[in-house]
N, C-alpha and C. Protein backbone atom coordinates (compact mmCIF):
# COMPACT_ATOMS: atom_id res chain seq x y z
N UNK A 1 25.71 -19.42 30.01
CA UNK A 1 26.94 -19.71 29.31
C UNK A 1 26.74 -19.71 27.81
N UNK A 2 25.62 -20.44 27.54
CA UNK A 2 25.21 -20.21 25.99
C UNK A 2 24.97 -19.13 25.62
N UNK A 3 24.25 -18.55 25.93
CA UNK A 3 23.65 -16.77 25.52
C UNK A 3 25.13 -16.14 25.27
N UNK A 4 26.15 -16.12 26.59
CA UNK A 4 27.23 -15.73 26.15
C UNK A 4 28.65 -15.87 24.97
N UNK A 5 28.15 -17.05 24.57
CA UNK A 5 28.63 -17.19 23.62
C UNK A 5 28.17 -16.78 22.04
N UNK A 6 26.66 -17.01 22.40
CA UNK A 6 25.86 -16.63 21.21
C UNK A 6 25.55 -14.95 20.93
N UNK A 7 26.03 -13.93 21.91
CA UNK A 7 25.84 -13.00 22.43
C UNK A 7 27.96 -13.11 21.42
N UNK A 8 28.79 -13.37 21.91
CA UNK A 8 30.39 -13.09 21.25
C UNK A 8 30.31 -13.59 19.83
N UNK A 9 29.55 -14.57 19.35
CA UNK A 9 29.37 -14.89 18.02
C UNK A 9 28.82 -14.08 17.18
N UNK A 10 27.57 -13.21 17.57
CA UNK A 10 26.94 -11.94 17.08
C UNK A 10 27.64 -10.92 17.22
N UNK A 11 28.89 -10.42 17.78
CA UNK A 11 29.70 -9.66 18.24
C UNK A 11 30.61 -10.02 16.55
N UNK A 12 31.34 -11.19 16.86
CA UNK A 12 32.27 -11.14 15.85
C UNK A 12 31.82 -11.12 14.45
N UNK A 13 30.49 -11.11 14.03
CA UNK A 13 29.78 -11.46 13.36
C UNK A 13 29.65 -9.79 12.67
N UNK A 14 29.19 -8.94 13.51
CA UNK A 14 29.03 -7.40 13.30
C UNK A 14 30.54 -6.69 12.75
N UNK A 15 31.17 -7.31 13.82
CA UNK A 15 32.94 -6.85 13.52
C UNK A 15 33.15 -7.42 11.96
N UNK A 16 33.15 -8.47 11.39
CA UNK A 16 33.49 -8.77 10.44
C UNK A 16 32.15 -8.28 9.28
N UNK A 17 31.03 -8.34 9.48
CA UNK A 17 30.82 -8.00 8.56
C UNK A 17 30.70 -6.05 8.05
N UNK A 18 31.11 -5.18 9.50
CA UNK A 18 31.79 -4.28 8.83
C UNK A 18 33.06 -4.21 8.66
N UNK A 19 33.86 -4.86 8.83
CA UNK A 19 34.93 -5.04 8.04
C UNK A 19 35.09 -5.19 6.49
N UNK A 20 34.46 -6.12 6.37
CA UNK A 20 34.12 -6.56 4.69
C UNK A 20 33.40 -5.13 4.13
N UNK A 21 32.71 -4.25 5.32
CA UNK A 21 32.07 -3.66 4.01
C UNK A 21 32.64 -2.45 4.03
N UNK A 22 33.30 -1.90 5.16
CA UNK A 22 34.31 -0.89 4.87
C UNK A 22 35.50 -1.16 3.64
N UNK A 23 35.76 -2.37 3.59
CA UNK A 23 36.84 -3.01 2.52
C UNK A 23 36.34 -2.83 1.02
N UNK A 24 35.07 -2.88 0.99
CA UNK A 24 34.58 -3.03 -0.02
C UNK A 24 34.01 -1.77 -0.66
N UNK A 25 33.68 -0.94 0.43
CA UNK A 25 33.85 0.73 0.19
C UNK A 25 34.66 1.34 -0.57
N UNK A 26 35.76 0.55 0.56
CA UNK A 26 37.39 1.59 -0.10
C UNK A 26 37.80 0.89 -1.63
N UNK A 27 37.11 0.20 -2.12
CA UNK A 27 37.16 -0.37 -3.90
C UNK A 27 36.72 0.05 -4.85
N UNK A 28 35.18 1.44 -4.26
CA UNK A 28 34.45 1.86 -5.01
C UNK A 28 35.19 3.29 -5.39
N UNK A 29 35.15 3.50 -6.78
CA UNK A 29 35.27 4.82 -6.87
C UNK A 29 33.88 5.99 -6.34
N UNK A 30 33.65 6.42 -5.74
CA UNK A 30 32.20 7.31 -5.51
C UNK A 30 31.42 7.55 -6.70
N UNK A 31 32.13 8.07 -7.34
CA UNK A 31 31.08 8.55 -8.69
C UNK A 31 30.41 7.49 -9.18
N UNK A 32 31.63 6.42 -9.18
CA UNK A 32 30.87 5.00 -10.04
C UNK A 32 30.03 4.33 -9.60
N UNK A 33 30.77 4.81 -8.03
CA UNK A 33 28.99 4.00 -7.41
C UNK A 33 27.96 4.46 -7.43
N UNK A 34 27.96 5.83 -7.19
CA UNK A 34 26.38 6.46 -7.51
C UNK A 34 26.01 6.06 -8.71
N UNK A 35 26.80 5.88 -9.12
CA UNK A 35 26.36 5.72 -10.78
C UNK A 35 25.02 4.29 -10.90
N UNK A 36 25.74 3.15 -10.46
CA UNK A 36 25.71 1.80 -10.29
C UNK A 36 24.76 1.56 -9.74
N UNK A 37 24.69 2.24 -8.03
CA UNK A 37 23.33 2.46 -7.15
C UNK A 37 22.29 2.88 -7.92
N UNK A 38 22.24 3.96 -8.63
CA UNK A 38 21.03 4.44 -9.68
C UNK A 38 20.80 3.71 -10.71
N UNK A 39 21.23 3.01 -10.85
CA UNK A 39 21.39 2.28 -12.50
C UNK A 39 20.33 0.81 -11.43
N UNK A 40 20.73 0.42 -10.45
CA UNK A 40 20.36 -0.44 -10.08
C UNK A 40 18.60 -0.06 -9.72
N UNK A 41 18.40 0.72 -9.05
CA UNK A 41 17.48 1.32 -8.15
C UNK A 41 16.20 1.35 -9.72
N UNK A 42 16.87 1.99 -10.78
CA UNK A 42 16.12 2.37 -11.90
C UNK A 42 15.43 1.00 -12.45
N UNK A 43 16.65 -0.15 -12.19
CA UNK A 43 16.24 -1.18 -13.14
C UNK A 43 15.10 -1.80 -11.90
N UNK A 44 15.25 -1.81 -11.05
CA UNK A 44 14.34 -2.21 -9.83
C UNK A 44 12.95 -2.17 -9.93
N UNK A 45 12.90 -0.29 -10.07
CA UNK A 45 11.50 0.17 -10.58
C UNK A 45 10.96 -0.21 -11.49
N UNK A 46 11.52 -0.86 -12.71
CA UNK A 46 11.36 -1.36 -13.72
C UNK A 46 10.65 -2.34 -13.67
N UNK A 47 11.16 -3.02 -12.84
CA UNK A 47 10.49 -4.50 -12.64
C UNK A 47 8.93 -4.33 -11.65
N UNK A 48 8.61 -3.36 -11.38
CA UNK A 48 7.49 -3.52 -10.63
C UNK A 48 6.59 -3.43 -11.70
N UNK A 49 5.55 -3.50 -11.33
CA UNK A 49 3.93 -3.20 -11.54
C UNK A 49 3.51 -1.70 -11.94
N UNK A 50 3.13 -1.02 -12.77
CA UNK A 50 3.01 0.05 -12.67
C UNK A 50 2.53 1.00 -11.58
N UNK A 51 1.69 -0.12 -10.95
CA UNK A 51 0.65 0.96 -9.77
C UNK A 51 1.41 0.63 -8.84
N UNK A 52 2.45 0.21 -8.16
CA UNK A 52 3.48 -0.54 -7.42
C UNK A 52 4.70 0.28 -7.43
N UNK A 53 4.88 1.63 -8.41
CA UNK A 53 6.08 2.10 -8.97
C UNK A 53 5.64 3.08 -7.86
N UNK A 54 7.12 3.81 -7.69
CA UNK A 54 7.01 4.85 -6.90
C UNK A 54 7.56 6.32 -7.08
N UNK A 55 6.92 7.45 -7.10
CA UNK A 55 7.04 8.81 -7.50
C UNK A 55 6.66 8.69 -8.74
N UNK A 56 5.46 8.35 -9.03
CA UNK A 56 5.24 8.37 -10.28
C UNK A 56 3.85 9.33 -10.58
N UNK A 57 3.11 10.43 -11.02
CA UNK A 57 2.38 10.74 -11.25
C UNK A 57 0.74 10.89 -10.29
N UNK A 58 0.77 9.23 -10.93
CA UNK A 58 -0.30 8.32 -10.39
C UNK A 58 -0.25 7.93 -9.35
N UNK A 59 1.03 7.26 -9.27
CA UNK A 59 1.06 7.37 -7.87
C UNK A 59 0.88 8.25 -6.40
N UNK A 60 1.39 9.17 -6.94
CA UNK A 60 1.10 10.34 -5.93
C UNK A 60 -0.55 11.15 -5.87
N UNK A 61 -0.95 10.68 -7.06
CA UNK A 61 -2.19 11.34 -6.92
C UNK A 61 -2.76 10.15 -5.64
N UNK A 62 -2.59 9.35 -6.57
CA UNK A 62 -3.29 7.93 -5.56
C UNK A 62 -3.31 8.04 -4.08
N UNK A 63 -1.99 8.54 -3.89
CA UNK A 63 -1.73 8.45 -2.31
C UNK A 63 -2.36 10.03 -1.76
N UNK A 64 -2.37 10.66 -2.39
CA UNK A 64 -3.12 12.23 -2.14
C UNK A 64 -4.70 11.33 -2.14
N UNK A 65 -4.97 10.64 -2.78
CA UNK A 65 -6.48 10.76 -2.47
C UNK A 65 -7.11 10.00 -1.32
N UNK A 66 -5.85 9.10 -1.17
CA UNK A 66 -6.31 8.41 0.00
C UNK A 66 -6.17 8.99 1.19
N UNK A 67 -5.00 9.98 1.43
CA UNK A 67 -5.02 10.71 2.64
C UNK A 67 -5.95 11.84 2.70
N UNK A 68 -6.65 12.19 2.09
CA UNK A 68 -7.46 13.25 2.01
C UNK A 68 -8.68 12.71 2.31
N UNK A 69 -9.13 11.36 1.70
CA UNK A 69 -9.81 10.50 2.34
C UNK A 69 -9.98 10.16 3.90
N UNK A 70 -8.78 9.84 4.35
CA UNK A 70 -8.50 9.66 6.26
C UNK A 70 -8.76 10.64 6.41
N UNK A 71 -8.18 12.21 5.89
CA UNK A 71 -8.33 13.16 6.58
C UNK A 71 -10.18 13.20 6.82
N UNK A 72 -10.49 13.34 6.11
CA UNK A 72 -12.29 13.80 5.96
C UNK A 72 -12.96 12.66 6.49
N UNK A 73 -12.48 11.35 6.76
CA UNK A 73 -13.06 10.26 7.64
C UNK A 73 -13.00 10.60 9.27
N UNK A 74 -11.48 11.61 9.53
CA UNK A 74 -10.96 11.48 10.86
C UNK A 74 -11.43 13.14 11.06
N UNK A 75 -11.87 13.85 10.35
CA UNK A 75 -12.79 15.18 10.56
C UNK A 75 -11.39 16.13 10.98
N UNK A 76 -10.41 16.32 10.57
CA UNK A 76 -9.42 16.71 9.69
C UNK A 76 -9.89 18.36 9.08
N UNK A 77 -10.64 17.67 7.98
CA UNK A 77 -11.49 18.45 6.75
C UNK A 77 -12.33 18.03 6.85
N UNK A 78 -13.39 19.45 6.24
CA UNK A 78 -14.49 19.06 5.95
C UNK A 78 -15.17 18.41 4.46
């Protein structure tokens, strides 16, 4: 009996919260949101660590060396 209720509470729970976010969709102009999303995403990266940042140079070398590493550990490559 409990599960079932807690089971209709998670139900109304999903229903409303896409409700709210379809609602909140239809407020955005598109452009502005991409805009906003990137603006956000940018300031994000910002806040990390440099070696923590992602698509960055270094970073990618970094991660190239480590898989090239597994590879030649896991006989991959020679």
């Amino acid at each position: 009996m409990e599960d079932d209720k807690i089971a209709e509470l998670r139900e109304d729970l999903a229903k409303t919260l896409a409700r709210e976010e379809a609602k909140r969709n239809r407020m955005w102009d598109p452009v502005e949101r991409t805009k906003v999303l990137l603006a956000t995403l940018e300031w994000a990266e910002a806040q990390l660590r440099p070696e923590q940042r992602r698509n960055t140079m270094e970073s990618a070398l970094r991660r190239q060396a480590l898989l090239l590493e597994q590879m030649k550990k896991d006989g991959v490559i020679g």
